[in-house]
C-alpha atoms as a PDB file:
ATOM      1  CA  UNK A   1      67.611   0.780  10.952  1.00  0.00           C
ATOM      2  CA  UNK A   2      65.480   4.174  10.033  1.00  0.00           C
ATOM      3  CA  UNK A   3      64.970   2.549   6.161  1.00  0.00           C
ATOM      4  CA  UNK A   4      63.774  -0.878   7.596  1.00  0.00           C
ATOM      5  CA  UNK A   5      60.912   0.556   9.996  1.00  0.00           C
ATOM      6  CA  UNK A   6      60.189   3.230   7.159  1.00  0.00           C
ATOM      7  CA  UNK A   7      59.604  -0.280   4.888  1.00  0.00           C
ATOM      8  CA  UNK A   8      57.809  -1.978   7.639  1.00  0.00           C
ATOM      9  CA  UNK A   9      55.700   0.694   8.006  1.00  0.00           C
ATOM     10  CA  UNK A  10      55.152   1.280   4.609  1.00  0.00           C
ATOM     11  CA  UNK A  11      53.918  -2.119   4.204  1.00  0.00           C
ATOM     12  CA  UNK A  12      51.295  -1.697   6.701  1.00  0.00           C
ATOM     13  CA  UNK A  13      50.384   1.180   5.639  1.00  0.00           C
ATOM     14  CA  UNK A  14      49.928  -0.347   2.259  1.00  0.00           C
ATOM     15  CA  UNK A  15      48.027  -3.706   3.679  1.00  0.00           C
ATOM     16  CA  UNK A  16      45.702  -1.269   5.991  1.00  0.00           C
ATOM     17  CA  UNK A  17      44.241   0.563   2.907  1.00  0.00           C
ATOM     18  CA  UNK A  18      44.169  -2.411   0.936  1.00  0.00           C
ATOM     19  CA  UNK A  19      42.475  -4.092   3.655  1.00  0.00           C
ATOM     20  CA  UNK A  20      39.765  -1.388   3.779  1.00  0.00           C
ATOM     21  CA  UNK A  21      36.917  -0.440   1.528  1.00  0.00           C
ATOM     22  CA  UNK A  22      34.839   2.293   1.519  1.00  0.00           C
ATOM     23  CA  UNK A  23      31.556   1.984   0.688  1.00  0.00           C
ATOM     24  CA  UNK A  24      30.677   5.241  -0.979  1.00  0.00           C
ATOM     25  CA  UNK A  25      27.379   6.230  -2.269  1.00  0.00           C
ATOM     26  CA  UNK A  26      26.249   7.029  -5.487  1.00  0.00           C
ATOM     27  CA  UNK A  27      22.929   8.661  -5.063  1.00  0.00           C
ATOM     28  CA  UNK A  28      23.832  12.238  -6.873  1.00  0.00           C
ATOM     29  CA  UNK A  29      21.731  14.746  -5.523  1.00  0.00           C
ATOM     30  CA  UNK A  30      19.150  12.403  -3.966  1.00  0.00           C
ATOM     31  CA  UNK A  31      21.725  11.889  -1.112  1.00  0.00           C
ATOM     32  CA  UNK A  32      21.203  13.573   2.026  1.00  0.00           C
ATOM     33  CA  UNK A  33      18.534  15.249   4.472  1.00  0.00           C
ATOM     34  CA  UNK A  34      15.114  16.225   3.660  1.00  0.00           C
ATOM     35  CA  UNK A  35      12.517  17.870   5.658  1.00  0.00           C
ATOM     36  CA  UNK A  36       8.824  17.083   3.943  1.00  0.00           C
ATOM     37  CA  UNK A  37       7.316  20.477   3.871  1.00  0.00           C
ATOM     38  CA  UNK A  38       3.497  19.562   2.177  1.00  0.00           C
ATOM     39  CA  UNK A  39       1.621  16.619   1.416  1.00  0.00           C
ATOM     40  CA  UNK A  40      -0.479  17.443  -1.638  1.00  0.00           C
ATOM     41  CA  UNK A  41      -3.915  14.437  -2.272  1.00  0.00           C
ATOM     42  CA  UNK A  42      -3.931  14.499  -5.627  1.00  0.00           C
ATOM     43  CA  UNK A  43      -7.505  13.158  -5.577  1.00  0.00           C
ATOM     44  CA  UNK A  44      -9.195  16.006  -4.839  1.00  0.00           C
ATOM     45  CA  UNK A  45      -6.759  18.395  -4.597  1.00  0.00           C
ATOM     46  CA  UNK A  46      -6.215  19.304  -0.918  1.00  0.00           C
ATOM     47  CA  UNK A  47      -2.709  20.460   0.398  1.00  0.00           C
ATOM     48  CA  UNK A  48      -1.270  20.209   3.615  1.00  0.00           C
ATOM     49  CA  UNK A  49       1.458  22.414   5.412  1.00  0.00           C
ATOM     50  CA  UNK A  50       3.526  19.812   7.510  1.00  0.00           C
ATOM     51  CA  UNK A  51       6.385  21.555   8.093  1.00  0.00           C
ATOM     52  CA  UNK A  52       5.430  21.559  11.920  1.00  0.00           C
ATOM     53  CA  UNK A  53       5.486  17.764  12.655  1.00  0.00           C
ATOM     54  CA  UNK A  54       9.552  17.591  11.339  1.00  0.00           C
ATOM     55  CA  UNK A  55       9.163  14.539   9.306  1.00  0.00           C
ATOM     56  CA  UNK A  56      12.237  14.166   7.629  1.00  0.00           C
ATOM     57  CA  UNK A  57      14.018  11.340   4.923  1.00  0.00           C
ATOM     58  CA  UNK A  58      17.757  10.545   4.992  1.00  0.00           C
ATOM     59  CA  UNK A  59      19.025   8.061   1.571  1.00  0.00           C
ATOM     60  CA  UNK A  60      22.515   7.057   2.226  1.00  0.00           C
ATOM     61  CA  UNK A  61      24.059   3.859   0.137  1.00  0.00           C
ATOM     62  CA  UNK A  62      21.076   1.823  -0.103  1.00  0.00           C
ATOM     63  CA  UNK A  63      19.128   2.344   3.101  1.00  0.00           C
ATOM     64  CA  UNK A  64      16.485   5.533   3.015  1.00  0.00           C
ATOM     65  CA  UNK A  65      15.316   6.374   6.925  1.00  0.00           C
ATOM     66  CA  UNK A  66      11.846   8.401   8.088  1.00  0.00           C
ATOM     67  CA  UNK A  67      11.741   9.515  10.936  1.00  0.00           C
ATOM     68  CA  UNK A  68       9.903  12.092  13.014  1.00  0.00           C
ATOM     69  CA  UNK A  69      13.011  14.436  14.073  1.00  0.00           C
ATOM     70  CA  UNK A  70      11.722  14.682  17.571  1.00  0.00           C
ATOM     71  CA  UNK A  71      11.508  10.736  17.791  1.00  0.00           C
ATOM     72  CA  UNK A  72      14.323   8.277  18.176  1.00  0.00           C
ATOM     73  CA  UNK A  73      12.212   5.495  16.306  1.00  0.00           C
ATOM     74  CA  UNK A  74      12.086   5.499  12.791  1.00  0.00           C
ATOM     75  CA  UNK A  75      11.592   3.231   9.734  1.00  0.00           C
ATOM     76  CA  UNK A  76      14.438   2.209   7.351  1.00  0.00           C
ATOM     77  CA  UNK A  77      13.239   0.852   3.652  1.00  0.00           C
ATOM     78  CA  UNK A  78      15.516  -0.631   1.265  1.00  0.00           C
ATOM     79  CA  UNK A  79      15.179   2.057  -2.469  1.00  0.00           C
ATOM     80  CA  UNK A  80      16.124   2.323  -5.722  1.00  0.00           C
ATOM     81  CA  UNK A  81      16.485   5.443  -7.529  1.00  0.00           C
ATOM     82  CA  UNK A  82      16.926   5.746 -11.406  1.00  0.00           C
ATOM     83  CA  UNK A  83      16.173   8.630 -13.820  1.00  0.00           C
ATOM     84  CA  UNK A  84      12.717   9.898 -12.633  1.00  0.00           C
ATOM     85  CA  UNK A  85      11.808   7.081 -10.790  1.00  0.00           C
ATOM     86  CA  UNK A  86      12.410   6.442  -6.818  1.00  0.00           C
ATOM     87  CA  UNK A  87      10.747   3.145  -5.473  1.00  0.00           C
ATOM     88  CA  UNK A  88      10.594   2.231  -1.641  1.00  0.00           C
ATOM     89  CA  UNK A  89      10.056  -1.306  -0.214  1.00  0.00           C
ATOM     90  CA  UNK A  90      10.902  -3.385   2.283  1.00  0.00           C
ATOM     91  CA  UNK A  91       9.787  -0.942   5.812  1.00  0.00           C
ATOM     92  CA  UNK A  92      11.732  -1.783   9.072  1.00  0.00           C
ATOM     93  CA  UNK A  93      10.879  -0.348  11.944  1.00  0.00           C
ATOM     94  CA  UNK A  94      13.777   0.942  13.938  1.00  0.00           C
ATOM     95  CA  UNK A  95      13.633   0.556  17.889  1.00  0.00           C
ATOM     96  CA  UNK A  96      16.936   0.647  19.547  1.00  0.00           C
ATOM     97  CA  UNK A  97      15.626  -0.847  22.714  1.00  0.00           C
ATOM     98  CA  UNK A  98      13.586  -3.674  21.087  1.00  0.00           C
ATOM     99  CA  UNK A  99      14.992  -4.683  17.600  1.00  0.00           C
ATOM    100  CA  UNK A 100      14.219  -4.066  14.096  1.00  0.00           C
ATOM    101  CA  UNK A 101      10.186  -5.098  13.083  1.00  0.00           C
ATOM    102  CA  UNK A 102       9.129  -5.208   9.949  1.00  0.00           C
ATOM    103  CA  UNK A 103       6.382  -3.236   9.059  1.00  0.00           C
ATOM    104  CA  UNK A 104       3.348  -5.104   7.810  1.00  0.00           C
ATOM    105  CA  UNK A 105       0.463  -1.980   8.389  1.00  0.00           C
ATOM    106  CA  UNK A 106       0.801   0.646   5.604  1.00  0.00           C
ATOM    107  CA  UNK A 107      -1.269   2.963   8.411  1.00  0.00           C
ATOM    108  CA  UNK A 108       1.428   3.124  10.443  1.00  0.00           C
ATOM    109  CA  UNK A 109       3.749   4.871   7.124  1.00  0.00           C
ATOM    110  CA  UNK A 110       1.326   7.784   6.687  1.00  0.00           C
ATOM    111  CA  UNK A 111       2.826  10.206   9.006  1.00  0.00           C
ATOM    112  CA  UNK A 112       5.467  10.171   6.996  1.00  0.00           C
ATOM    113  CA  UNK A 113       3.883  11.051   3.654  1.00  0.00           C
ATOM    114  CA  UNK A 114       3.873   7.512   2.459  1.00  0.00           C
ATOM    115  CA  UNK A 115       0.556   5.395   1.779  1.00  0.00           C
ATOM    116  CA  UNK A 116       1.835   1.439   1.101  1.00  0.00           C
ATOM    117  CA  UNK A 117       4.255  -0.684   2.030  1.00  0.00           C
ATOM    118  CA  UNK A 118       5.927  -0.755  -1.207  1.00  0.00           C
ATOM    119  CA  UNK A 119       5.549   2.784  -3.159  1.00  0.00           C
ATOM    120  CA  UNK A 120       6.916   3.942  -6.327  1.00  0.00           C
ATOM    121  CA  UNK A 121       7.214   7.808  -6.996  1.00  0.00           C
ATOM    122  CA  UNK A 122       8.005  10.221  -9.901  1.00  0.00           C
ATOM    123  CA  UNK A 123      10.722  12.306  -9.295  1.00  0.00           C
ATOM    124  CA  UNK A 124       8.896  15.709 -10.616  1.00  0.00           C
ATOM    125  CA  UNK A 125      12.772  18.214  -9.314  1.00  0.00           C
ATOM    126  CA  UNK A 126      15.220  17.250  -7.616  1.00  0.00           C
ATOM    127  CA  UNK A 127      18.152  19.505  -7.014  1.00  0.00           C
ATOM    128  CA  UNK A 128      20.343  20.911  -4.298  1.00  0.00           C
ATOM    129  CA  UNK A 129      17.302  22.583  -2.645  1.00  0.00           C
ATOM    130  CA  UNK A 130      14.091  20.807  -3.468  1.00  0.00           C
ATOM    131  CA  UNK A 131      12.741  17.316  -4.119  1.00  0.00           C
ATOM    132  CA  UNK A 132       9.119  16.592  -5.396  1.00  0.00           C
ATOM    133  CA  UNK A 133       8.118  13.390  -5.459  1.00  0.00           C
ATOM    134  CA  UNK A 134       4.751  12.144  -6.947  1.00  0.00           C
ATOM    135  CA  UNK A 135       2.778   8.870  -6.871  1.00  0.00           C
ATOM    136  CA  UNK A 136      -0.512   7.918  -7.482  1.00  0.00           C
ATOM    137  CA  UNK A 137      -2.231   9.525  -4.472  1.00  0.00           C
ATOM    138  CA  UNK A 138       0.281  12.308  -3.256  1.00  0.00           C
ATOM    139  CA  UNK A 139       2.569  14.356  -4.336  1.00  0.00           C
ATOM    140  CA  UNK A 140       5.384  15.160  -1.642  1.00  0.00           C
ATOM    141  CA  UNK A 141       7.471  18.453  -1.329  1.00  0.00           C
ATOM    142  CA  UNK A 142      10.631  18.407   0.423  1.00  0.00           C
ATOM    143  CA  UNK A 143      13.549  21.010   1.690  1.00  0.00           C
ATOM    144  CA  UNK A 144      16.725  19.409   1.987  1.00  0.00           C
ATOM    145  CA  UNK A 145      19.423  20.552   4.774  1.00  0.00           C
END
């Protein structure tokens, strides 16, 4: 009796995990939490300290999120990372008590550091500590937690 539920248990055991796939991500150190800590124009030069208004970037799987930690909305864009490269597109709006919009205004991106719809970036460091990201208007300093 005690070997055939050990077997039948076994084999669900067995179809459970066989059943299930885990979708794990592959972003190295790009994965994660980041607070953006300045906002540099890189046409004339001017920096800004924005550690105050908490706008922060999450990349998990495929799906990167900014948000404004204090807000419950934020926008999801689909990204692709590669070498020295990191490209956004695709900007969602997230509202919980409406639905998901897709963002056609690049004005409404700039809180967040980012100036188009679709935006492709330099990675300049990226490590445990600190990403910098640069494009053709702004280069972006980030902490990540």
């Amino acid at each position: 009796m005690r070997k055939g539920l050990l077997s039948i248990l076994m084999a669900c055991v067995g179809m459970l995990m066989a059943s299930c796939e885990l979708e794990m991500s592959d972003n190295g150190k790009l994965d994660g939490f980041w607070q953006l800590r300045s906002v540099d124009t890189l046409a004339n030069g001017a920096s800004a300290d924005v550690r105050s208004m908490y706008v922060t970037w999450s990349f998990q799987g495929r799906l990167m999120q900014v948000r404004h930690v204090t807000s419950v909305l934020g926008v999801f864009f689909d990204f692709n990372h590669q070498g020295d490269s990191l490209y956004i597109s695709n900007p969602y709006l997230s509202d919980r008590e409406v639905d998901d919009v897709k963002v056609t205004d690049p004005r409404l991106l700039q809180g967040y550091g980012i100036q188009k719809l679709e935006e492709g970036y330099r990675v300049l460091q990226l490590d445990n500590n600190t990403m910098k990201l640069e494009s053709d208007l702004v280069r972006l300093t980030f902490k990540k937690y």
